[in-house]
Every structure is written in structure tokens, then in C-alpha cells.
N, C-alpha and C. Protein backbone atom coordinates (compact mmCIF):
# COMPACT_ATOMS: atom_id res chain seq x y z
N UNK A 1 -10.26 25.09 -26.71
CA UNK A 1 -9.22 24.08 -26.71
C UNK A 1 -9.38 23.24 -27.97
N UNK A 2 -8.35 22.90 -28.54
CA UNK A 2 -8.41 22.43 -30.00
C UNK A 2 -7.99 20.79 -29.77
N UNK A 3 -9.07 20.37 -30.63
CA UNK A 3 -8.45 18.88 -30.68
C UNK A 3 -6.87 18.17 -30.23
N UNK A 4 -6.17 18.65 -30.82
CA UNK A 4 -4.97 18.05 -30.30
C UNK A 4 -4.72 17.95 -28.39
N UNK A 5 -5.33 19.55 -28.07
CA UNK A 5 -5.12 19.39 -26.67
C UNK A 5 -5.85 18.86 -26.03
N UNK A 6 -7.01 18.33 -26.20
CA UNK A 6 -7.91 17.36 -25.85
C UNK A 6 -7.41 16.08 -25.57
N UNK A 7 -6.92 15.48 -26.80
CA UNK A 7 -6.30 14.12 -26.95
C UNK A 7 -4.73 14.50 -25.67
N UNK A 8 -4.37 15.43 -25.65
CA UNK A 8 -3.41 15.82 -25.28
C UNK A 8 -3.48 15.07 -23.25
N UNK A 9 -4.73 15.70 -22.98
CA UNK A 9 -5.32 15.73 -21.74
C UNK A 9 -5.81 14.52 -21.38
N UNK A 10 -6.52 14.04 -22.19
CA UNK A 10 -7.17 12.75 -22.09
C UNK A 10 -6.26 11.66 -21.88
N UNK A 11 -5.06 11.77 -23.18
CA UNK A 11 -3.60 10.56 -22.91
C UNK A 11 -3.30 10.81 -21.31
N UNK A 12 -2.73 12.04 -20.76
CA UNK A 12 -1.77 12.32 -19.47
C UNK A 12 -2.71 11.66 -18.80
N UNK A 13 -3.95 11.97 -18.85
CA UNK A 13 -4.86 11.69 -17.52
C UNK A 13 -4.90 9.93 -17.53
N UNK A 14 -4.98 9.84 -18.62
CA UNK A 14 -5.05 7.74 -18.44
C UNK A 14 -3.60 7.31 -18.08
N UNK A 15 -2.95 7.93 -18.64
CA UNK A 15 -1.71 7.57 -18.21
C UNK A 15 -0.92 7.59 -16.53
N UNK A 16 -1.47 9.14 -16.30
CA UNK A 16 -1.71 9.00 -15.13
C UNK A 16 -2.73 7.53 -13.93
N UNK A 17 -3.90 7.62 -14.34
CA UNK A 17 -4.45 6.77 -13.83
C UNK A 17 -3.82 5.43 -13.86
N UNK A 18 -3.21 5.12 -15.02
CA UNK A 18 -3.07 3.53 -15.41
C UNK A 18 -1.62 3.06 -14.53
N UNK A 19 -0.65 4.52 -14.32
CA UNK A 19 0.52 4.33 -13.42
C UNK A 19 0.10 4.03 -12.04
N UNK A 20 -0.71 4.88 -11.64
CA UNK A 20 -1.17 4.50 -10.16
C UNK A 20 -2.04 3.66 -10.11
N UNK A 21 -2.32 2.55 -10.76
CA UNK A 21 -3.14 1.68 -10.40
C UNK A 21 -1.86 0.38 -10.38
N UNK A 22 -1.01 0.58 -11.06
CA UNK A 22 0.02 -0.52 -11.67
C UNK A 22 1.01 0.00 -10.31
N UNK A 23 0.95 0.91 -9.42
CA UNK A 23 2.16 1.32 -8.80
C UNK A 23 1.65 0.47 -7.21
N UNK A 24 -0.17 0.57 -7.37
CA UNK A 24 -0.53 -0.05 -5.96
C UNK A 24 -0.77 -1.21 -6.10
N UNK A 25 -1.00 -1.86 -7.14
CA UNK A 25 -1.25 -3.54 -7.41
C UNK A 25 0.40 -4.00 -7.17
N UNK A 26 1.61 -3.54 -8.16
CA UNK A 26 3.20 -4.06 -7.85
C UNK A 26 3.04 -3.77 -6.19
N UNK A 27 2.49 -2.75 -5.71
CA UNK A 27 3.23 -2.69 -3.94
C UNK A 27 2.39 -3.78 -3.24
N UNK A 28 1.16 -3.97 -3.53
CA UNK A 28 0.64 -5.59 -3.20
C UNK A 28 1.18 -6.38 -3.17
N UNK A 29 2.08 -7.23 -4.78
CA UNK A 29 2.50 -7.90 -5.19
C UNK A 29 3.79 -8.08 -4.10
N UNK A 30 4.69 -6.96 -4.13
CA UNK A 30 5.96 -7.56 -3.80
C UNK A 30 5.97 -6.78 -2.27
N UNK A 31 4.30 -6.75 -1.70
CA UNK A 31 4.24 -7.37 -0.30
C UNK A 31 4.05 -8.21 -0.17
N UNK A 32 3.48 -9.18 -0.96
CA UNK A 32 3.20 -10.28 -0.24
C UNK A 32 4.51 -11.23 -0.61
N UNK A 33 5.02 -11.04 -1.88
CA UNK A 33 6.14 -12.03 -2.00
C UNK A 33 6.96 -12.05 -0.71
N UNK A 34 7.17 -10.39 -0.52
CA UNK A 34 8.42 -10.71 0.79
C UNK A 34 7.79 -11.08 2.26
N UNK A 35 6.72 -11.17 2.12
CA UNK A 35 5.61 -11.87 2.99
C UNK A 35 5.96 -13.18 3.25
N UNK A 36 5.87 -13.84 2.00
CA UNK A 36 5.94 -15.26 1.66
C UNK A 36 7.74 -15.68 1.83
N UNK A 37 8.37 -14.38 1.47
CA UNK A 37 9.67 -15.34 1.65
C UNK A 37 10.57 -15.29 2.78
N UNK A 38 9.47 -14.12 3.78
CA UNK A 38 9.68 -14.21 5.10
C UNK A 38 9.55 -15.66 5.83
N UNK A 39 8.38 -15.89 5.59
CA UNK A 39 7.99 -16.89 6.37
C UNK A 39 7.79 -18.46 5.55
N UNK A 40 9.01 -18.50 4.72
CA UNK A 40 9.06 -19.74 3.79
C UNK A 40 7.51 -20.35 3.37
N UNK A 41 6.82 -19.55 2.73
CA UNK A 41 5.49 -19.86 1.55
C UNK A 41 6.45 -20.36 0.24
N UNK A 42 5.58 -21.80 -0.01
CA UNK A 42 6.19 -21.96 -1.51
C UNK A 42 5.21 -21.94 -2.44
N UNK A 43 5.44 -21.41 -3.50
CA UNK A 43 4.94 -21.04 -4.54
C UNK A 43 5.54 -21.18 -5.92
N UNK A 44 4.97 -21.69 -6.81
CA UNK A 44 5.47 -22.26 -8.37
C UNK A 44 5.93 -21.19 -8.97
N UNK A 45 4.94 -20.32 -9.22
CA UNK A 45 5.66 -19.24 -10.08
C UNK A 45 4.97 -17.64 -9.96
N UNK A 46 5.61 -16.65 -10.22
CA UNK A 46 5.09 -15.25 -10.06
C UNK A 46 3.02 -15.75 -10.69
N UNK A 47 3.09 -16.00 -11.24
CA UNK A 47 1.74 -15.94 -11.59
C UNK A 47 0.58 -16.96 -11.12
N UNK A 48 1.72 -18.13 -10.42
CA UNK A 48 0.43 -18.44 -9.58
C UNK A 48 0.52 -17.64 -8.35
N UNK A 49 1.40 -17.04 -7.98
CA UNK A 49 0.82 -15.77 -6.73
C UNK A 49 0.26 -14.23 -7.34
N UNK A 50 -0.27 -14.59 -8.65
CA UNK A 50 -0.37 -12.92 -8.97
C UNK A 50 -2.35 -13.81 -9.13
N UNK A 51 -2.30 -15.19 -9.12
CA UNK A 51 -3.82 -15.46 -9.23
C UNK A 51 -4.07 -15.85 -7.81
N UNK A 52 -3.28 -16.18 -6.45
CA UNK A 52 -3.89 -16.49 -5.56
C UNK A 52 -4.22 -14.96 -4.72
N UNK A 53 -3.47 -13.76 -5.20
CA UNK A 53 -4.10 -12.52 -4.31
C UNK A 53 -4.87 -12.37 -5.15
N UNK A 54 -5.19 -12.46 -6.51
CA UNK A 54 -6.42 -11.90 -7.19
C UNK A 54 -7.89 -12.38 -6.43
N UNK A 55 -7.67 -13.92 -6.40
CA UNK A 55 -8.72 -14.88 -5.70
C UNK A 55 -9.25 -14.07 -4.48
N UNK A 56 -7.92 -13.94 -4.01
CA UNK A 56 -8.35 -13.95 -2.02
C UNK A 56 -9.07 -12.90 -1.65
N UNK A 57 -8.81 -11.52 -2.66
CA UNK A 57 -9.19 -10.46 -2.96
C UNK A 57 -10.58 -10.69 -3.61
N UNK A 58 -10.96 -11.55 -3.95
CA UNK A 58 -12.75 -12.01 -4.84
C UNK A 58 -13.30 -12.57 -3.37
N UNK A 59 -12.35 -13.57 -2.74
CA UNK A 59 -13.37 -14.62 -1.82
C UNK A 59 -13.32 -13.80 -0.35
N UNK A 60 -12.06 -12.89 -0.22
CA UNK A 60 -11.87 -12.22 0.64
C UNK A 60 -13.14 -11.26 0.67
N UNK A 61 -13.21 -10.67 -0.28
CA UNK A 61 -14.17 -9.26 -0.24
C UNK A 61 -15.58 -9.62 0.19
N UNK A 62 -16.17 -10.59 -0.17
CA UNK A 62 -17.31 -11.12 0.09
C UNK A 62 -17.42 -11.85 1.80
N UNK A 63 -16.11 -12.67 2.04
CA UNK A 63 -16.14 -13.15 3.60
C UNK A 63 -16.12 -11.74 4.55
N UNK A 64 -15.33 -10.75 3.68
CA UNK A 64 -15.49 -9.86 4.26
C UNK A 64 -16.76 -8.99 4.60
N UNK A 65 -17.62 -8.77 3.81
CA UNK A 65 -19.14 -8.05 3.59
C UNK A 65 -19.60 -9.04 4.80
N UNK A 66 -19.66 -10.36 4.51
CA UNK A 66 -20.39 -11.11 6.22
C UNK A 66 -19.80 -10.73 7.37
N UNK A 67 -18.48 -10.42 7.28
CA UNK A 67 -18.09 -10.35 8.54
C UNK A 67 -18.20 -8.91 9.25
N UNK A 68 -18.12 -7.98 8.52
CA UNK A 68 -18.56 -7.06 8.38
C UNK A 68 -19.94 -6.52 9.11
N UNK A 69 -20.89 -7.28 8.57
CA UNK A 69 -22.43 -7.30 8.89
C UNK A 69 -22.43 -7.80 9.97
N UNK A 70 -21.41 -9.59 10.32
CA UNK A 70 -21.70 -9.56 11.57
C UNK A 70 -21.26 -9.08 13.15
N UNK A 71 -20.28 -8.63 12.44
CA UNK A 71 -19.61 -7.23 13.32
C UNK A 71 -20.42 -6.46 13.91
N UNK A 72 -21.19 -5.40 12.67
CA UNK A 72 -22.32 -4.34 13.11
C UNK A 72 -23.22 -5.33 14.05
N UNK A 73 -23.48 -6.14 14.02
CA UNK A 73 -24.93 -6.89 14.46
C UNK A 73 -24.79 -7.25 15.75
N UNK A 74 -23.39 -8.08 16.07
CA UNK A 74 -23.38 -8.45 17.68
C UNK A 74 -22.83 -7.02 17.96
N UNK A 75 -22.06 -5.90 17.72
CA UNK A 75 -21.75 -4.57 18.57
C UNK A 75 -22.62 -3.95 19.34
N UNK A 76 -24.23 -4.52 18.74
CA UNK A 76 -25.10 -4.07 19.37
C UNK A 76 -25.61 -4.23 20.74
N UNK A 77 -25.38 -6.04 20.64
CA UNK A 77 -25.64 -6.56 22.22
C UNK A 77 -23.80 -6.79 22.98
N UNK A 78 -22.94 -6.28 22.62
CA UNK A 78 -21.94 -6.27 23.55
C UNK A 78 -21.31 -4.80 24.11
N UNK A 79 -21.64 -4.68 25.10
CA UNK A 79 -20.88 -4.04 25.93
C UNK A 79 -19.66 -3.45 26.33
N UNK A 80 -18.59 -2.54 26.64
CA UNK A 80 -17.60 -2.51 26.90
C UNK A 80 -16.69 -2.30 25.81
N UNK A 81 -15.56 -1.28 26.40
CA UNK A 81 -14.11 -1.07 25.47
C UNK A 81 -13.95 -2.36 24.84
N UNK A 82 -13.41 -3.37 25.80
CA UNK A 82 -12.46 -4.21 25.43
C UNK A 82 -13.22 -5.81 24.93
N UNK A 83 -14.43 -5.74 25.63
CA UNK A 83 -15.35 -6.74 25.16
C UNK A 83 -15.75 -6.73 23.60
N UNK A 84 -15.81 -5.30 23.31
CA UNK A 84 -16.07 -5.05 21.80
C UNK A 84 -14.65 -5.39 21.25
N UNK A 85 -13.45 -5.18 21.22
CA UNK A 85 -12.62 -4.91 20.41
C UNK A 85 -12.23 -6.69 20.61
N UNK A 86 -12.40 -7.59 21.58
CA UNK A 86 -12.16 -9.12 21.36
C UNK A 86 -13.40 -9.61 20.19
N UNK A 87 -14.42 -9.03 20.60
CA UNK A 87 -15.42 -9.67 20.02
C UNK A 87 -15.15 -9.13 18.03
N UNK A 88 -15.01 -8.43 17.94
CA UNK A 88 -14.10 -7.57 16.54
C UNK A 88 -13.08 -8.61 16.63
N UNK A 89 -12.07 -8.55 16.88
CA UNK A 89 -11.18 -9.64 16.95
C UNK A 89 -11.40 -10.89 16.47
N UNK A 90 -11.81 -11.25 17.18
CA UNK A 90 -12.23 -13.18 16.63
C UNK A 90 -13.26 -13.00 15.47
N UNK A 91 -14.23 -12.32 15.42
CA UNK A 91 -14.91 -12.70 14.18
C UNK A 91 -14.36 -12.47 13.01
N UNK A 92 -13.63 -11.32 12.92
CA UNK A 92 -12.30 -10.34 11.80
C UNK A 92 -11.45 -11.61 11.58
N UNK A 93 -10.82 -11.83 12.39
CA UNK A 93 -9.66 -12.68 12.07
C UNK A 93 -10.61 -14.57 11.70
N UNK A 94 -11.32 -14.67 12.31
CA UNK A 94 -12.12 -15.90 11.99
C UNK A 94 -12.14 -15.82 10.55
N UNK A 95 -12.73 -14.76 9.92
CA UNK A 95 -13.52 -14.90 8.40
C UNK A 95 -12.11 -14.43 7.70
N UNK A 96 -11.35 -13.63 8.14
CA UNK A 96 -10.07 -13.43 7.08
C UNK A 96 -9.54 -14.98 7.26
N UNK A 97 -8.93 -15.87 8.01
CA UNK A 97 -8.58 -16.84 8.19
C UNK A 97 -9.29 -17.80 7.26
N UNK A 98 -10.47 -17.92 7.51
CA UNK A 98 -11.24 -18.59 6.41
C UNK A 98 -11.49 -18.13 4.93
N UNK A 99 -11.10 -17.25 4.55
CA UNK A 99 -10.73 -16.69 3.41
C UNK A 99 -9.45 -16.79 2.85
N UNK A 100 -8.35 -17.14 3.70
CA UNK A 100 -6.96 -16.90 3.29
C UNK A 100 -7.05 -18.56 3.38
N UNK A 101 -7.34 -19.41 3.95
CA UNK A 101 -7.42 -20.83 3.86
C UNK A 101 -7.62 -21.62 2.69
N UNK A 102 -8.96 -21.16 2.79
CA UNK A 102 -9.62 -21.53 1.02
C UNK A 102 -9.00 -21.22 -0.02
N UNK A 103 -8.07 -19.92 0.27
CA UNK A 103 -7.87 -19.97 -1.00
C UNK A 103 -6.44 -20.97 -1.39
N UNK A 104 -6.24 -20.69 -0.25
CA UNK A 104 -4.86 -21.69 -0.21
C UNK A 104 -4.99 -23.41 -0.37
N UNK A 105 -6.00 -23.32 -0.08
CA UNK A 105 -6.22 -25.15 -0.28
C UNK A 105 -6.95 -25.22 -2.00
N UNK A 106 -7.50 -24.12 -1.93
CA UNK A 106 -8.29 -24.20 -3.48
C UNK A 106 -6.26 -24.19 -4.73
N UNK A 107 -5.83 -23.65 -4.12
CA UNK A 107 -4.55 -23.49 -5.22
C UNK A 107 -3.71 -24.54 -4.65
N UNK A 108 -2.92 -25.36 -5.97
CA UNK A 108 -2.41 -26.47 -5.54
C UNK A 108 -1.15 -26.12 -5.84
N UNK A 109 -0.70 -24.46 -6.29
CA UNK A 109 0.38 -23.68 -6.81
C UNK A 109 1.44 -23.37 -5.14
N UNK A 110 0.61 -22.96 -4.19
CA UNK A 110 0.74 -22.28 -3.50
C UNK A 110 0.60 -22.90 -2.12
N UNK A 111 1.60 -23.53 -1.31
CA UNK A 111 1.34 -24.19 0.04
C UNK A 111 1.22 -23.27 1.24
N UNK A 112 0.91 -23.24 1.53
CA UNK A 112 1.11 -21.71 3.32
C UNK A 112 0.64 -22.45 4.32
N UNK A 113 1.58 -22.54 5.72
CA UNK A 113 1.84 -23.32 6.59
C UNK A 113 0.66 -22.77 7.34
N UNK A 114 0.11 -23.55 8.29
CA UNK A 114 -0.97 -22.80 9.04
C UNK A 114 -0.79 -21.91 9.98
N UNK A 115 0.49 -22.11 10.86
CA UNK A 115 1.34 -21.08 11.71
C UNK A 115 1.44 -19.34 10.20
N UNK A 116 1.06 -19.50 9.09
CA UNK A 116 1.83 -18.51 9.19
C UNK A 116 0.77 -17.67 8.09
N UNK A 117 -0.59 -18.60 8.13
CA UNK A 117 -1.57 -18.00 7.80
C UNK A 117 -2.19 -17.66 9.37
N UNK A 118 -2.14 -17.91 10.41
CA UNK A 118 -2.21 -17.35 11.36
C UNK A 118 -1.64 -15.43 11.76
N UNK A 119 -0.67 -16.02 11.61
CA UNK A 119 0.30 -14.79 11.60
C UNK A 119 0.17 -13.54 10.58
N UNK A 120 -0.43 -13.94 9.47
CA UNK A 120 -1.21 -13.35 8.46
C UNK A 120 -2.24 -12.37 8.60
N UNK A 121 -3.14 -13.49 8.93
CA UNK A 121 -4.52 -13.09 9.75
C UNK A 121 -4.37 -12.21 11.25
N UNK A 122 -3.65 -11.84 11.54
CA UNK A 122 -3.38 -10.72 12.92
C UNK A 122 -2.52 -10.10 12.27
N UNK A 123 -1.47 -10.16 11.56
CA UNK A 123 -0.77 -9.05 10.86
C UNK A 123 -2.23 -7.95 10.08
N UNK A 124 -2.68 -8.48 9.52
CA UNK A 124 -3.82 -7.86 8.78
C UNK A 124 -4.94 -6.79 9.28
N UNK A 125 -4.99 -7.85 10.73
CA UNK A 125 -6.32 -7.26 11.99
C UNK A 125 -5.63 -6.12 12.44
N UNK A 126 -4.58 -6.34 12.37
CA UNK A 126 -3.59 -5.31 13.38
C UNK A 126 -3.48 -3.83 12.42
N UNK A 127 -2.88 -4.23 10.69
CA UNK A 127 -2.95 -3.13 10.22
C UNK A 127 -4.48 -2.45 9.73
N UNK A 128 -5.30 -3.25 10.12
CA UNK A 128 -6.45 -2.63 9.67
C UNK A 128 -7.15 -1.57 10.96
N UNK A 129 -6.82 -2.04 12.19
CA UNK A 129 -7.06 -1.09 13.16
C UNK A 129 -6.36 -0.04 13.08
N UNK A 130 -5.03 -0.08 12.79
CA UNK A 130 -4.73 0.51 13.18
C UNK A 130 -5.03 2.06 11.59
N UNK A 131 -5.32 1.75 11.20
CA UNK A 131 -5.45 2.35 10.01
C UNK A 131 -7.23 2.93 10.06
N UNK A 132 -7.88 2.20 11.10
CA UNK A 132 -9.07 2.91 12.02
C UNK A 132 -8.74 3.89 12.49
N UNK A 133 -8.11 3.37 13.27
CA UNK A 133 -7.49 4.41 14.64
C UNK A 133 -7.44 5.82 14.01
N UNK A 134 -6.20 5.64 13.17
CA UNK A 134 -5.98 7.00 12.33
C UNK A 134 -6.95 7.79 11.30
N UNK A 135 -8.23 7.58 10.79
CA UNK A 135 -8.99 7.75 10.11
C UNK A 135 -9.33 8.44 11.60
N UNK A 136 -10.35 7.96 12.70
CA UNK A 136 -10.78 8.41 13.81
C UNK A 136 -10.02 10.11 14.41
N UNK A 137 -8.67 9.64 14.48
CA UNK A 137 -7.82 10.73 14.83
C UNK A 137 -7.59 11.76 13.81
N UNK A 138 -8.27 11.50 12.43
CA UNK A 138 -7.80 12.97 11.49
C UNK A 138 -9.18 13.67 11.89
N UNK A 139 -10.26 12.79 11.57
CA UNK A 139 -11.88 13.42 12.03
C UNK A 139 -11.79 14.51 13.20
């Protein structure tokens, strides 16, 4: 393969990569806008909501790793279908809640009503099970 087709391969392939990274960050983006303009979130401008998911996504990922851990940790001493999946429940939605809070009080761009960071926080729990569920069911 001769130089040119090298460079040839190398461009498609970044190019490739650099579209699908820009195709799942925009489907982020203008979920959450119609998120926000569902449930009347006000916000200054595209870019202070393109820095409050960047944030939530930094403070998120980390509340997440604790919650995470403390997930694994009490599953151990609880019992039961449904005892486990409350106890998942409240701690999941506890630490996303406290993650989506902070960041919202840390930005003075961005107001979000507490009803609807609620609503947030179980929209989220909900698609994340269920997106278990289905991982479980291809296995």
C-alpha cells in the first residue's frame, strides 16, 4: 500500500470517528434541550447548557463510581427481588439527584425547578434499568 493510500485510510477512519462522536454528543445536546423545554428549564445560552452537561457528566461520573460501590456493598446484606431493586432505587436516584443539584446550583446560567430535577432523576433510573434489563436479555 503506497503512501497516498495510507493517508487515504487514516483521513476516512478519523473522519469517521470524529462524525460519531459529534453525532452522540449533538443527540445529548438536543436531548436535553427538549428536556429542558419540556419542562420550562431556563437557561442563558446554548453554551451555558453545553457547560452544565459537560460538568454533570465530570461530577456525575464520580457520584456515580460511589454510588455504584455503594450499591455492590449493601446488595450484599439485602435480601429479596424487590427489596434489592428499592434499595438500587433510592441510593441511584439519591446520588444522581445530588449530582444534578450541584450542578445546578453551582451554575448561575441555568435554573431547574426541583419538581423537575426530580423527574429527571427517575427518568434516568428508569432508562438505565431498563437498558439492564436488555443487556441481561441478549446474554
Amino acid at each position: 500500500m503506497g503512501l497516498f493510500e495510507k493517508v487515504l485510510v487514516i483521513t476516512a477512519l478519523t473522519l469517521v470517528v470524529v462524525i460519531s462522536i459529534m453525532f452522540v454528543i449533538g443527540s445529548i445536546f438536543f436531548g436535553v434541550v427538549g428536556f429542558f423545554n419540556l419542562f420550562g428549564v431556563q437557561y442563558t445560552s446554548p453554551f451555558s447548557l453545553i457547560g452544565f452537561v459537560l460538568l454533570l457528566f465530570l461530577f456525575g461520573g464520580v457520584v456515580d463510581l460511589i454510588s455504584i460501590t455503594l450499591i455492590t456493598v449493601l446488595s450484599q446484606y439485602v435480601s429479596g427481588k424487590y427489596q434489592s431493586f428499592i434499595t438500587r432505587m433510592l441510593i441511584d436516584c439519591t446520588f444522581t439527584w445530588l449530582a444534578l443539584h450541584m450542578v445546578d446550583e453551582y451554575m448561575n446560567s441555568i435554573t431547574i425547578p426541583l419538581k423537575t430535577e426530580i423527574v429527571a432523576v427517575l427518568l434516568l433510573f428508569f432508562i438505565e434499568i431498563a437498558f439492564d434489563n436488555r443487556e441481561k436479555n441478549n446474554k
